[in-house]
N, C-alpha and C. Protein backbone atom coordinates (compact mmCIF):
# COMPACT_ATOMS: atom_id res chain seq x y z
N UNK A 1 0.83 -1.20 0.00
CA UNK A 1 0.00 0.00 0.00
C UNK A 1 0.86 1.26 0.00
N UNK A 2 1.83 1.51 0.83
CA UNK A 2 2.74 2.62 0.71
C UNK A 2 3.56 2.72 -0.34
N UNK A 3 3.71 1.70 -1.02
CA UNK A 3 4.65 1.81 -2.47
C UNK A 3 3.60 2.19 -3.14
N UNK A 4 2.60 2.09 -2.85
CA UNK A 4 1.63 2.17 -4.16
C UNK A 4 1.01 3.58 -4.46
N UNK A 5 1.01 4.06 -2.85
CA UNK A 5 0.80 5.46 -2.51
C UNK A 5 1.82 6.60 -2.98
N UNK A 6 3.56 6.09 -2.70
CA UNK A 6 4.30 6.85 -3.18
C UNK A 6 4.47 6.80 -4.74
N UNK A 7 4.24 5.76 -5.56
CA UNK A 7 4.01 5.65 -6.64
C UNK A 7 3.32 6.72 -7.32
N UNK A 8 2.35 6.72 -6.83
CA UNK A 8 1.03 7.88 -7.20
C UNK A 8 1.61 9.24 -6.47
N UNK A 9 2.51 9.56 -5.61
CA UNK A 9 2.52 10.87 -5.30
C UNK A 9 3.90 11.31 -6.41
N UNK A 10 5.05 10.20 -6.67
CA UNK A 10 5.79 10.45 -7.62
C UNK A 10 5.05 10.67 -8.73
N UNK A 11 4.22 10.30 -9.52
CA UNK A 11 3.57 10.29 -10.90
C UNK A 11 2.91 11.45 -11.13
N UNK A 12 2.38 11.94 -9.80
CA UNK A 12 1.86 13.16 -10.00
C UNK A 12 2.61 14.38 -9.93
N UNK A 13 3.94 14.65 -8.93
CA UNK A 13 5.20 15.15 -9.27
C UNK A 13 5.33 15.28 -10.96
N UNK A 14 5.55 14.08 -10.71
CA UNK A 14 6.39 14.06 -12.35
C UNK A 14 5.14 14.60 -13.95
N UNK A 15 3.79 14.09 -13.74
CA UNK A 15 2.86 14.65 -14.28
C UNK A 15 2.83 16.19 -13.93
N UNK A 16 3.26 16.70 -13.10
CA UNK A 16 2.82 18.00 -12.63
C UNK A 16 4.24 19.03 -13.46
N UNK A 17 5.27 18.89 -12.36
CA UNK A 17 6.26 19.05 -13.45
C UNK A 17 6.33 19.04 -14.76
N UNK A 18 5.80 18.04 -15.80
CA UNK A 18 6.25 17.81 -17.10
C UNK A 18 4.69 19.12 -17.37
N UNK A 19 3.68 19.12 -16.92
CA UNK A 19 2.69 19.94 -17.26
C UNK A 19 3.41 21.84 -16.94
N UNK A 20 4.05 22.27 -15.94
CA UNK A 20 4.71 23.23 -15.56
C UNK A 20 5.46 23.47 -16.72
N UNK A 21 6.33 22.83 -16.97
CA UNK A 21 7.32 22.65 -18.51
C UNK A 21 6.84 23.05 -19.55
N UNK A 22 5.44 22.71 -20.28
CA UNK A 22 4.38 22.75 -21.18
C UNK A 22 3.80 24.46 -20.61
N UNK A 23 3.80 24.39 -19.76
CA UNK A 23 3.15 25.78 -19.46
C UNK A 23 4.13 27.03 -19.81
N UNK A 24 5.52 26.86 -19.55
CA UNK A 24 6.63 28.07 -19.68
C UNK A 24 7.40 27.65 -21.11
N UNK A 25 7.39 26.29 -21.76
CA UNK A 25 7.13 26.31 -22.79
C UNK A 25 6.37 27.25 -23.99
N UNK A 26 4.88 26.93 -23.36
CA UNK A 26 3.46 28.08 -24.16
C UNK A 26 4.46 29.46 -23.78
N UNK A 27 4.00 29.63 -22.35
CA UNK A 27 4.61 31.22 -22.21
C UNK A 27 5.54 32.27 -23.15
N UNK A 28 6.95 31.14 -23.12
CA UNK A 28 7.56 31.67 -24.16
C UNK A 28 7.64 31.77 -25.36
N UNK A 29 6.82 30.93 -26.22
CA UNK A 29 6.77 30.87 -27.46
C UNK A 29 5.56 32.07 -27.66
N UNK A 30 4.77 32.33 -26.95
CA UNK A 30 3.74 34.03 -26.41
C UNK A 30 4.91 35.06 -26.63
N UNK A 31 5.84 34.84 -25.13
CA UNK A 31 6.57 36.20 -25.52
C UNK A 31 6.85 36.58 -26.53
N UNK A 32 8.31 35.68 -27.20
CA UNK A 32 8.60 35.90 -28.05
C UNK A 32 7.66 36.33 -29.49
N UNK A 33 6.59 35.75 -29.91
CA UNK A 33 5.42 35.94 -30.61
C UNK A 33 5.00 37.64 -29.82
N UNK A 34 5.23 37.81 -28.82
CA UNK A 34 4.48 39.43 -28.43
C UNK A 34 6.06 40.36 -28.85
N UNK A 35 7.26 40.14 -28.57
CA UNK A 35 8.21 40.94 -28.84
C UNK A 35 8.38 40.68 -30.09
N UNK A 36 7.98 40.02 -31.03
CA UNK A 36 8.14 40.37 -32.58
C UNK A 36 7.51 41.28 -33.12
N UNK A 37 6.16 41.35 -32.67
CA UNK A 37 4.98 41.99 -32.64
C UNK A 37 5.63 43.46 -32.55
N UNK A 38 6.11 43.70 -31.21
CA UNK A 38 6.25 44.91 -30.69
C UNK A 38 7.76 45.56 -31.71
N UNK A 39 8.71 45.06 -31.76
CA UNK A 39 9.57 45.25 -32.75
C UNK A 39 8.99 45.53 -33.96
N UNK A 40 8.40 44.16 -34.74
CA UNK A 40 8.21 45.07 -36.42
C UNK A 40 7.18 46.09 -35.93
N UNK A 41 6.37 46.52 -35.21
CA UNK A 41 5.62 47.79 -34.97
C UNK A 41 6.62 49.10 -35.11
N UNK A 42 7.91 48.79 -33.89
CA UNK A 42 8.10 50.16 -33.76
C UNK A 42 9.13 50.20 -34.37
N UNK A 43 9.77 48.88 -35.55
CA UNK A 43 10.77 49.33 -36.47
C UNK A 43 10.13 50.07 -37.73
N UNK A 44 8.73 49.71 -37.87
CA UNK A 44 8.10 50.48 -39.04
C UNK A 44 7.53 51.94 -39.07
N UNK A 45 7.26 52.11 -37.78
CA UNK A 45 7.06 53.29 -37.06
C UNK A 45 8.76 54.13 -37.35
N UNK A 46 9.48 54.21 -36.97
CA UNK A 46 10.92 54.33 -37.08
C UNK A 46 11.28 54.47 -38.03
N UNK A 47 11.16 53.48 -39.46
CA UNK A 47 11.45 53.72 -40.70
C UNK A 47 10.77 54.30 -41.48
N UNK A 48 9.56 54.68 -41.52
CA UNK A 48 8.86 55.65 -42.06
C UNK A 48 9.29 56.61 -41.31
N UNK A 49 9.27 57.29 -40.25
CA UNK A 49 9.72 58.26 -39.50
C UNK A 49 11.30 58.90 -39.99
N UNK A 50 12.01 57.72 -40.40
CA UNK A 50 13.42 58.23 -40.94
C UNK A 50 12.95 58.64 -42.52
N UNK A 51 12.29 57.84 -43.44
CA UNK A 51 11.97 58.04 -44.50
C UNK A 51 11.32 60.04 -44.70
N UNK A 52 10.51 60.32 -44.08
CA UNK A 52 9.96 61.27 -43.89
C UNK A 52 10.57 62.52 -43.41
N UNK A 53 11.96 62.41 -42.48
CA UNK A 53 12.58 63.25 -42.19
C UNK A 53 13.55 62.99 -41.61
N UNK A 54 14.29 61.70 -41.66
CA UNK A 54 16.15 61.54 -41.21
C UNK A 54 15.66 61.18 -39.70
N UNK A 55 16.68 61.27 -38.69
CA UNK A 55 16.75 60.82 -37.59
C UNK A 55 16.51 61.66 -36.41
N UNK A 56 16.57 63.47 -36.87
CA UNK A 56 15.93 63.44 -36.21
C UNK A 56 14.22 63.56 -35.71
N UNK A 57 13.33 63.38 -36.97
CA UNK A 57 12.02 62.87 -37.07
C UNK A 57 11.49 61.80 -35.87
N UNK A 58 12.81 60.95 -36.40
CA UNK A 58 12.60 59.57 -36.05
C UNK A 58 12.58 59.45 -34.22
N UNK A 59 13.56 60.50 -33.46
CA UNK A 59 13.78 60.27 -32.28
C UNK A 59 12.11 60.95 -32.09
N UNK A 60 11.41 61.75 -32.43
CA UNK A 60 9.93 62.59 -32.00
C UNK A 60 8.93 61.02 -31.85
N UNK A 61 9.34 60.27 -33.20
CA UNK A 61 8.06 59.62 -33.40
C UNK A 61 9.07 58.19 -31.94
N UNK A 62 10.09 57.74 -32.16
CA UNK A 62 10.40 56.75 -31.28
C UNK A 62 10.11 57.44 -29.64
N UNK A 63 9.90 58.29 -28.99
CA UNK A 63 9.65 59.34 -27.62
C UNK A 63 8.33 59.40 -27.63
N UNK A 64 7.87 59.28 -28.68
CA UNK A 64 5.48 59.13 -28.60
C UNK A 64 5.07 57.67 -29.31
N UNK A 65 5.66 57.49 -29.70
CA UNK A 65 5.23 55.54 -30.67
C UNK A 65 5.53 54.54 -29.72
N UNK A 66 6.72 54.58 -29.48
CA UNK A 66 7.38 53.44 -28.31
C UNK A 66 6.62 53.04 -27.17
N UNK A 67 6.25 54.03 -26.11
CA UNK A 67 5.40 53.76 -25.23
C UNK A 67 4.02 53.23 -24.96
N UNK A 68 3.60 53.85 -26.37
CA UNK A 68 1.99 53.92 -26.86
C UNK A 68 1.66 52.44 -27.79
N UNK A 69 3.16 52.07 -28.31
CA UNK A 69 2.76 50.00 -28.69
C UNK A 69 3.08 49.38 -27.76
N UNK A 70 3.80 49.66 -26.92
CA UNK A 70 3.89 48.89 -25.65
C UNK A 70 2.63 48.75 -25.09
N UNK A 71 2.24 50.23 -24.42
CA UNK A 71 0.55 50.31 -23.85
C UNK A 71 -0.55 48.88 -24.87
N UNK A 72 -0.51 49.51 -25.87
CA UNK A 72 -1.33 48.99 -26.97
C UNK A 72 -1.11 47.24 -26.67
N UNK A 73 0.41 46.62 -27.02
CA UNK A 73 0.02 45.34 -26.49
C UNK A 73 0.12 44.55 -25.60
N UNK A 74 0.67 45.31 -23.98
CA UNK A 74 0.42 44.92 -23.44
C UNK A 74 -0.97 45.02 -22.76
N UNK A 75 -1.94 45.48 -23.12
CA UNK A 75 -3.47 46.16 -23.15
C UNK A 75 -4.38 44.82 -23.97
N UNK A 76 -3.78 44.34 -25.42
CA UNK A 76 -4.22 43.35 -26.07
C UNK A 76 -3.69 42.07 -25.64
N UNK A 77 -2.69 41.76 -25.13
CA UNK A 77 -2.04 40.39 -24.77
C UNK A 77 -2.11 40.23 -23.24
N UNK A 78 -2.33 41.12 -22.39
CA UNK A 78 -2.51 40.92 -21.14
C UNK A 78 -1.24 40.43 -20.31
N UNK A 79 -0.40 40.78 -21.10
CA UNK A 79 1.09 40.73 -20.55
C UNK A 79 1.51 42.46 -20.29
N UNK A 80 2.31 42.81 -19.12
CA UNK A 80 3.43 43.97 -19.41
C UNK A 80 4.45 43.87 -20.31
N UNK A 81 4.34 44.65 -21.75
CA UNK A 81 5.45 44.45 -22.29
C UNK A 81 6.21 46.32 -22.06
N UNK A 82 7.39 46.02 -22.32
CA UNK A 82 8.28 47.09 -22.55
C UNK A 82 9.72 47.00 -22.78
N UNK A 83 10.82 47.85 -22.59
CA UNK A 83 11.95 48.05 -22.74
C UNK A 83 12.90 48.73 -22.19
N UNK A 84 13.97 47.71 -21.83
CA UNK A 84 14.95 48.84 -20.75
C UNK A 84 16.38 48.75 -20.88
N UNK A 85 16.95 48.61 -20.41
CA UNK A 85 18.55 49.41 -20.86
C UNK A 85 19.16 49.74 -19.63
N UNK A 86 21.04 49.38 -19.63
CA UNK A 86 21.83 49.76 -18.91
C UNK A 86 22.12 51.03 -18.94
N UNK A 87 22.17 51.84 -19.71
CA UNK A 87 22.18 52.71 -20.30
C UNK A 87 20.77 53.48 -21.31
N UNK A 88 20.26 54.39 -20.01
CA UNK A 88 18.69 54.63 -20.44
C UNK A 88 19.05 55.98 -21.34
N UNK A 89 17.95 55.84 -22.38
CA UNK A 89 17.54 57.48 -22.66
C UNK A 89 16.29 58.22 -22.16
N UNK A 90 15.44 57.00 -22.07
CA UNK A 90 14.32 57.64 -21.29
C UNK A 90 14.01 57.19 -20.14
N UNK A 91 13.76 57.74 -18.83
CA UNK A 91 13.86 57.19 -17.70
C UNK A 91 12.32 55.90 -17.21
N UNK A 92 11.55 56.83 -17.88
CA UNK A 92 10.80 55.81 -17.38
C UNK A 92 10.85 54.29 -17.81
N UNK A 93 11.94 53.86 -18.54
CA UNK A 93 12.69 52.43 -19.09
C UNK A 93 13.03 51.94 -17.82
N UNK A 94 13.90 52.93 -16.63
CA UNK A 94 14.79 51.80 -15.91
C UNK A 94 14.50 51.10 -15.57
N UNK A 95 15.32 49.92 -15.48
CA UNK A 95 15.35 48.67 -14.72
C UNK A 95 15.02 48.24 -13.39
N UNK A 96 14.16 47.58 -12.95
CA UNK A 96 13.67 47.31 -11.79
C UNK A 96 14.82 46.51 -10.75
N UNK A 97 14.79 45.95 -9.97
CA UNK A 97 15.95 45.21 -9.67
C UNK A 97 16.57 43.78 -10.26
N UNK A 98 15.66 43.05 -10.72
CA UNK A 98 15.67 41.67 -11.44
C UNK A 98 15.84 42.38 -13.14
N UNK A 99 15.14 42.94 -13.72
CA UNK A 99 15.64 43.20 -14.90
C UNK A 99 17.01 43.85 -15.26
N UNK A 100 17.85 44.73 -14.06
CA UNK A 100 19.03 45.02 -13.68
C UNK A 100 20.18 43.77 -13.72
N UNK A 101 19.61 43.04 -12.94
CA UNK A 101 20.61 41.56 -12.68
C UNK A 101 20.37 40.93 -13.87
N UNK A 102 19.32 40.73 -14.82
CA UNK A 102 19.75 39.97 -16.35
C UNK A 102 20.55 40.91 -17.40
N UNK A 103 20.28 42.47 -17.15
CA UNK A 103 20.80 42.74 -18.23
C UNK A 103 22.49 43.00 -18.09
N UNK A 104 23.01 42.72 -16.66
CA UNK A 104 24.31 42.46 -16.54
C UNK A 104 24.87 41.02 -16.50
N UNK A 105 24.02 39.76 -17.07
CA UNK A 105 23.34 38.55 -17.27
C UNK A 105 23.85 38.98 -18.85
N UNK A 106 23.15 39.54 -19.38
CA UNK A 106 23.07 39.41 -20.67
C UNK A 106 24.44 40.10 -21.35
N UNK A 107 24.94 41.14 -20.77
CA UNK A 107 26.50 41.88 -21.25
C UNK A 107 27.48 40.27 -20.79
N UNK A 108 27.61 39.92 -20.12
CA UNK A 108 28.32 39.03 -19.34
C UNK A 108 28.40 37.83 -20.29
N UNK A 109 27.44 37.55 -21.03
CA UNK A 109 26.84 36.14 -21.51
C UNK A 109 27.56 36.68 -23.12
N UNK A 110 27.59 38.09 -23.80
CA UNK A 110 27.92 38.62 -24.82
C UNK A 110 29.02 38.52 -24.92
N UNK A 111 30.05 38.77 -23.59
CA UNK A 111 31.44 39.09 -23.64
C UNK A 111 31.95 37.25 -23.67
N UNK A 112 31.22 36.70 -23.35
CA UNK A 112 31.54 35.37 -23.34
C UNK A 112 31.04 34.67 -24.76
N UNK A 113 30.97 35.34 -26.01
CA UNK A 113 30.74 35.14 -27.22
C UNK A 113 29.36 34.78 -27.26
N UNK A 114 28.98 34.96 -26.99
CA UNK A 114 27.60 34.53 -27.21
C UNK A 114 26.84 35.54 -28.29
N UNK A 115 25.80 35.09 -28.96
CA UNK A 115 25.02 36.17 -30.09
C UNK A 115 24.00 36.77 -29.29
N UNK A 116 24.24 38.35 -29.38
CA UNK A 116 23.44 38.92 -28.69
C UNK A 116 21.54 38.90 -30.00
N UNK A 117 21.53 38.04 -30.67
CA UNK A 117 20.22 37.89 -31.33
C UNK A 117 19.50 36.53 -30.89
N UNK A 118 20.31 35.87 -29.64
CA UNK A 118 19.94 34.82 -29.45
C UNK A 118 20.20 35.05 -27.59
N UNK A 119 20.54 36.20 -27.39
CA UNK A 119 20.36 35.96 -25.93
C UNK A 119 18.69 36.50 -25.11
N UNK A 120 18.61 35.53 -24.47
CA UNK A 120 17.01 35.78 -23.33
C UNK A 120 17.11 34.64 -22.56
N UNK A 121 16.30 35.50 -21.41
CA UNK A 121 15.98 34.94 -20.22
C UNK A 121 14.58 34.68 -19.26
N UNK A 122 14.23 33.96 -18.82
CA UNK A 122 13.27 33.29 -18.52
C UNK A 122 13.14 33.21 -16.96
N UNK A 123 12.10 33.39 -16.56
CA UNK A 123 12.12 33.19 -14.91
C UNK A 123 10.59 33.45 -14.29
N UNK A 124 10.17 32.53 -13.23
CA UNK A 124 8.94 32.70 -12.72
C UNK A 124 9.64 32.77 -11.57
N UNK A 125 9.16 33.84 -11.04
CA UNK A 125 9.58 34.80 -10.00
C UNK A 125 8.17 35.36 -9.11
N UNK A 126 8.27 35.37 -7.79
CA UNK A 126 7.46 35.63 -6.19
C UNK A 126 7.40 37.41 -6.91
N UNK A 127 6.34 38.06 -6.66
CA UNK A 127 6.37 39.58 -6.38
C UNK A 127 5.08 39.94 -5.53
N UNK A 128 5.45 40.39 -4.69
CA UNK A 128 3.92 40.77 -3.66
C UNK A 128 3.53 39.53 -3.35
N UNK A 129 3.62 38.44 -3.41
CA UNK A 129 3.42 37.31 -2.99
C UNK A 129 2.42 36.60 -3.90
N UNK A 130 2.47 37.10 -5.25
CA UNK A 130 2.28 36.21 -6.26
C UNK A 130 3.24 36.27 -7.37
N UNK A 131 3.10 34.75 -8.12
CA UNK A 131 3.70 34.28 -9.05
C UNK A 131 3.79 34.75 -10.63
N UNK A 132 5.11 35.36 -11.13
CA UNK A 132 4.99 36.19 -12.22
C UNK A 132 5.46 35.69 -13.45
N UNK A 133 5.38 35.04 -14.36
CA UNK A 133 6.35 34.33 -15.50
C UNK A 133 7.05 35.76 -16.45
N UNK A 134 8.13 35.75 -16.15
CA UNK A 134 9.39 36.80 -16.50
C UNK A 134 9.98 36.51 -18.09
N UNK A 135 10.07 37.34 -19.00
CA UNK A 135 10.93 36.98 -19.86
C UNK A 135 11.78 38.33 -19.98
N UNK A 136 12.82 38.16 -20.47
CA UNK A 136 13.82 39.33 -20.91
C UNK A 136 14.66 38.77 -22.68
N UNK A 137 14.27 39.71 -23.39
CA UNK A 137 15.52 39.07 -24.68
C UNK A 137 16.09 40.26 -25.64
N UNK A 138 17.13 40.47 -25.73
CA UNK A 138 18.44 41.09 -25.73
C UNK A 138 18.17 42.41 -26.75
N UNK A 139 18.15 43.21 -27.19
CA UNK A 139 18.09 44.17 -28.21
C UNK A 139 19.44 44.46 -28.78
N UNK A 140 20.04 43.93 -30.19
CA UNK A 140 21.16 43.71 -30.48
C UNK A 140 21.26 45.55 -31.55
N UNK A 141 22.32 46.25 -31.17
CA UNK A 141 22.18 47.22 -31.92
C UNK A 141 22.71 47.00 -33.58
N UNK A 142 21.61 47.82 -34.24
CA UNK A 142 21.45 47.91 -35.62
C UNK A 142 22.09 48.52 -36.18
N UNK A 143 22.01 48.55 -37.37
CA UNK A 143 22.56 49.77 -38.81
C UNK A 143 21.99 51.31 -38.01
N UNK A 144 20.59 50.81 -38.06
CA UNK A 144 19.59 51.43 -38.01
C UNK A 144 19.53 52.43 -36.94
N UNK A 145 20.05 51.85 -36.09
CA UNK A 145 19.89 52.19 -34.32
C UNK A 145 21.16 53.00 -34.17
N UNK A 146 22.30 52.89 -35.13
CA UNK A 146 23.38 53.50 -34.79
C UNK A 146 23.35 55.42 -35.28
N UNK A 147 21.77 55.41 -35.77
CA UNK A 147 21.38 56.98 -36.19
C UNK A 147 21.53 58.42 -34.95
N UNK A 148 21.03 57.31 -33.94
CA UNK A 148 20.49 57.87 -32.63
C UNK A 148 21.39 57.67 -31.74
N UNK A 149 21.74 56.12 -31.82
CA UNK A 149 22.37 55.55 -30.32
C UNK A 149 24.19 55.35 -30.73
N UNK A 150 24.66 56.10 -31.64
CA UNK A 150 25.82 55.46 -31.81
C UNK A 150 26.82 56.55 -31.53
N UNK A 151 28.36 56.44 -32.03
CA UNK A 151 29.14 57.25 -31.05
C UNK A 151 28.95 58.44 -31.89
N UNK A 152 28.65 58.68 -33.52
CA UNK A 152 29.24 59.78 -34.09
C UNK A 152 27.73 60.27 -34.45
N UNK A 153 27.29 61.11 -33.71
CA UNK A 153 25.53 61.50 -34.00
C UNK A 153 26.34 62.63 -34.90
N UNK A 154 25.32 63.18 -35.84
CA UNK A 154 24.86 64.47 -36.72
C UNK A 154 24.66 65.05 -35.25
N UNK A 155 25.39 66.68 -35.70
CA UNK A 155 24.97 68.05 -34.42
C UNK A 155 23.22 67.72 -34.30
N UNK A 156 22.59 68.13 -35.75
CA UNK A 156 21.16 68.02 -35.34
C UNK A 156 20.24 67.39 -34.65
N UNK A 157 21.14 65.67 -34.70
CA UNK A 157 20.49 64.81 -34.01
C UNK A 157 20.99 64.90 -32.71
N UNK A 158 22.03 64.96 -32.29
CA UNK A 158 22.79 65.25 -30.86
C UNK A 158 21.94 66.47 -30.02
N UNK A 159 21.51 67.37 -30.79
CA UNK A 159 21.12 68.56 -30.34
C UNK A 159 19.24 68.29 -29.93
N UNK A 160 18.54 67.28 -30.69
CA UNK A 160 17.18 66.94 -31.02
C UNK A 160 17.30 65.87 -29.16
N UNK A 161 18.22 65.17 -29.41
CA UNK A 161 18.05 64.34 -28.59
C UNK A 161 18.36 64.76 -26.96
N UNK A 162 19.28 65.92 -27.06
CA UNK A 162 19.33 66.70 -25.79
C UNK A 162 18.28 67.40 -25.59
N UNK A 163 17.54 68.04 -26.66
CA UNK A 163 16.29 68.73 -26.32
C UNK A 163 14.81 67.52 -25.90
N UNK A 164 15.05 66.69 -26.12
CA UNK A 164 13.85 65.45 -25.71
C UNK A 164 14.13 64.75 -24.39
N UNK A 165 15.65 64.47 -24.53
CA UNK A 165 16.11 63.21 -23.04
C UNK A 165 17.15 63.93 -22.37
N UNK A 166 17.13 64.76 -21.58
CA UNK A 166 17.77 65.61 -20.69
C UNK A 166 18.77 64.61 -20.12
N UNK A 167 18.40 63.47 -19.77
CA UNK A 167 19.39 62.56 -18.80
C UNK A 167 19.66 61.61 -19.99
N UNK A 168 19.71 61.54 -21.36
CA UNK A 168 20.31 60.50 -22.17
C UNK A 168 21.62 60.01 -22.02
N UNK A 169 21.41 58.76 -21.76
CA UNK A 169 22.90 57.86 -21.71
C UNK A 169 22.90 56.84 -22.95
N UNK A 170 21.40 56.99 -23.46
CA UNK A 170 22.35 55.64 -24.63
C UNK A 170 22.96 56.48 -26.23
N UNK A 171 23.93 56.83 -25.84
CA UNK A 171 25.02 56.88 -27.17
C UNK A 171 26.25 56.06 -27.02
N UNK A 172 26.98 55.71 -27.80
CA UNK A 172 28.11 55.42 -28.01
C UNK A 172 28.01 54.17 -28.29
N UNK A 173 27.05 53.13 -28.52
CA UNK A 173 26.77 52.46 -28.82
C UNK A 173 27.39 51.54 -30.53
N UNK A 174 27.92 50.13 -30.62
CA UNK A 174 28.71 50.05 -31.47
C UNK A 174 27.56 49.26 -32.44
N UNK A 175 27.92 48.43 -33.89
CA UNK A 175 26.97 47.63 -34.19
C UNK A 175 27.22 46.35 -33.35
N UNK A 176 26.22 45.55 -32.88
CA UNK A 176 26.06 44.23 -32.42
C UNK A 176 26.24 44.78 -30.74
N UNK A 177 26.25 45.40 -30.24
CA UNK A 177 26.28 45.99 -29.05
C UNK A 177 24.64 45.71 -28.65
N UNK A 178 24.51 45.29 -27.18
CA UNK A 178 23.22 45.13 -26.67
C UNK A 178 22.80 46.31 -26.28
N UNK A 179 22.14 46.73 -26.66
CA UNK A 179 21.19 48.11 -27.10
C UNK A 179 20.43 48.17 -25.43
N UNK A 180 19.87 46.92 -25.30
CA UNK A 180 18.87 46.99 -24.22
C UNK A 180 18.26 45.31 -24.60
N UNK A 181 17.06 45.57 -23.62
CA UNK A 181 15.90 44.32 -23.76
C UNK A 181 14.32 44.71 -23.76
N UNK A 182 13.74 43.73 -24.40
CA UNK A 182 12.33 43.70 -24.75
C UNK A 182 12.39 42.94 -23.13
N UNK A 183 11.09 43.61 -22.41
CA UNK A 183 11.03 43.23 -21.66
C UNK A 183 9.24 42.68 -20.49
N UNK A 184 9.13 41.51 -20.48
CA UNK A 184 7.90 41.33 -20.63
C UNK A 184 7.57 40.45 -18.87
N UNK A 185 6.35 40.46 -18.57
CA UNK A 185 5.86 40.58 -17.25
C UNK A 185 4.41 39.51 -17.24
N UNK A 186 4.42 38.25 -17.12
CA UNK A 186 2.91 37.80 -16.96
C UNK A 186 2.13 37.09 -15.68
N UNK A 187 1.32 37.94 -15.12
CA UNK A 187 1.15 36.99 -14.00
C UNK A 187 0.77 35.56 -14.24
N UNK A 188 0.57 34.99 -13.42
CA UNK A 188 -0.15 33.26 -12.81
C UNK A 188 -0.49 32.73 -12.20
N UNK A 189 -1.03 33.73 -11.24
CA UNK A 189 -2.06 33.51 -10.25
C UNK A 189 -3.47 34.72 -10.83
């Protein structure tokens, strides 16, 4: 009877577990499916914005677009999505304390060769005393990105971007340099 009992409390362990697995499995194949989402949004937003008037257009529409597709899907997906950075330009990005510890996770993991188009991180994590399924994945800097965020700005754009982000720190930025992270929040309870 007691083998038969622990039998059944192992099986359900192990049923339970392999179902947990399946669950952060789904989760992430969501995130990632919500940060593609949110990327081609605000790379098209961005490239019409450069198309229309160079970069510094582009920093007006990335300072009112950015926030407002975030809102938008984390509003439709019922996840927090957003974006943050060791190096912020806009403050309301910074890093909380756990998104702090991956994205020095994620420089760390870069310098150790790793492809910053393939780095993210995963974690179900206690907050207020419920259960949160965490993702973080890497923002690798672009062609594109080096308009705004890179070491040799245009005066105009240098000058656009001091007049918008008073406390800007992300310049100097190289290509393949981690820009920041898409950064996403789902409860589970």
């Amino acid at each position: 009877m007691k083998r038969t009992i622990l039998a059944v409390m192992i099986s359900g362990l192990a049923f339970s577990s392999a179902s947990a697995e399946q669950d952060r499995a789904a989760d992430v194949a969501e995130a990632k499916t919500i940060i593609n989402a949110f990327f081609e949004q605000l790379k098209g937003e961005l490239q019409s914005s450069m198309k229309a008037g160079g970069p510094v257009n582009a920093i007006k529409s990335c300072q009112l677009k950015a926030p407002s597709i975030a809102h938008d899907i984390s509003v439709s997906s019922g996840w927090r999505v957003g974006r943050t950075s060791l190096k912020l330009r806009n403050p309301a990005n910074t890093p909380d304390a756990w998104e702090l510890a991956v994205l020095k996770k994620f420089e760390e993991r870069k310098s150790a060769g790793e492809d910053p188009q393939q780095i993210a991180y995963t974690e179900v994590v206690e907050h207020n005393g419920k259960s949160e399924f965490r993702f973080m994945k890497a923002i690798p800097t672009a062609e594109l990105c080096l308009n705004c965020h890179g070491s040799e700005l245009k005066p105009e754009v240098a000058a656009a971007l001091d007049a918008h982000y008073t406390a800007d720190q992300a310049r100097g930025f190289k290509l393949g340099d981690i820009r920041g992270a898409f950064t996403l929040t789902k409860p589970l309870d």
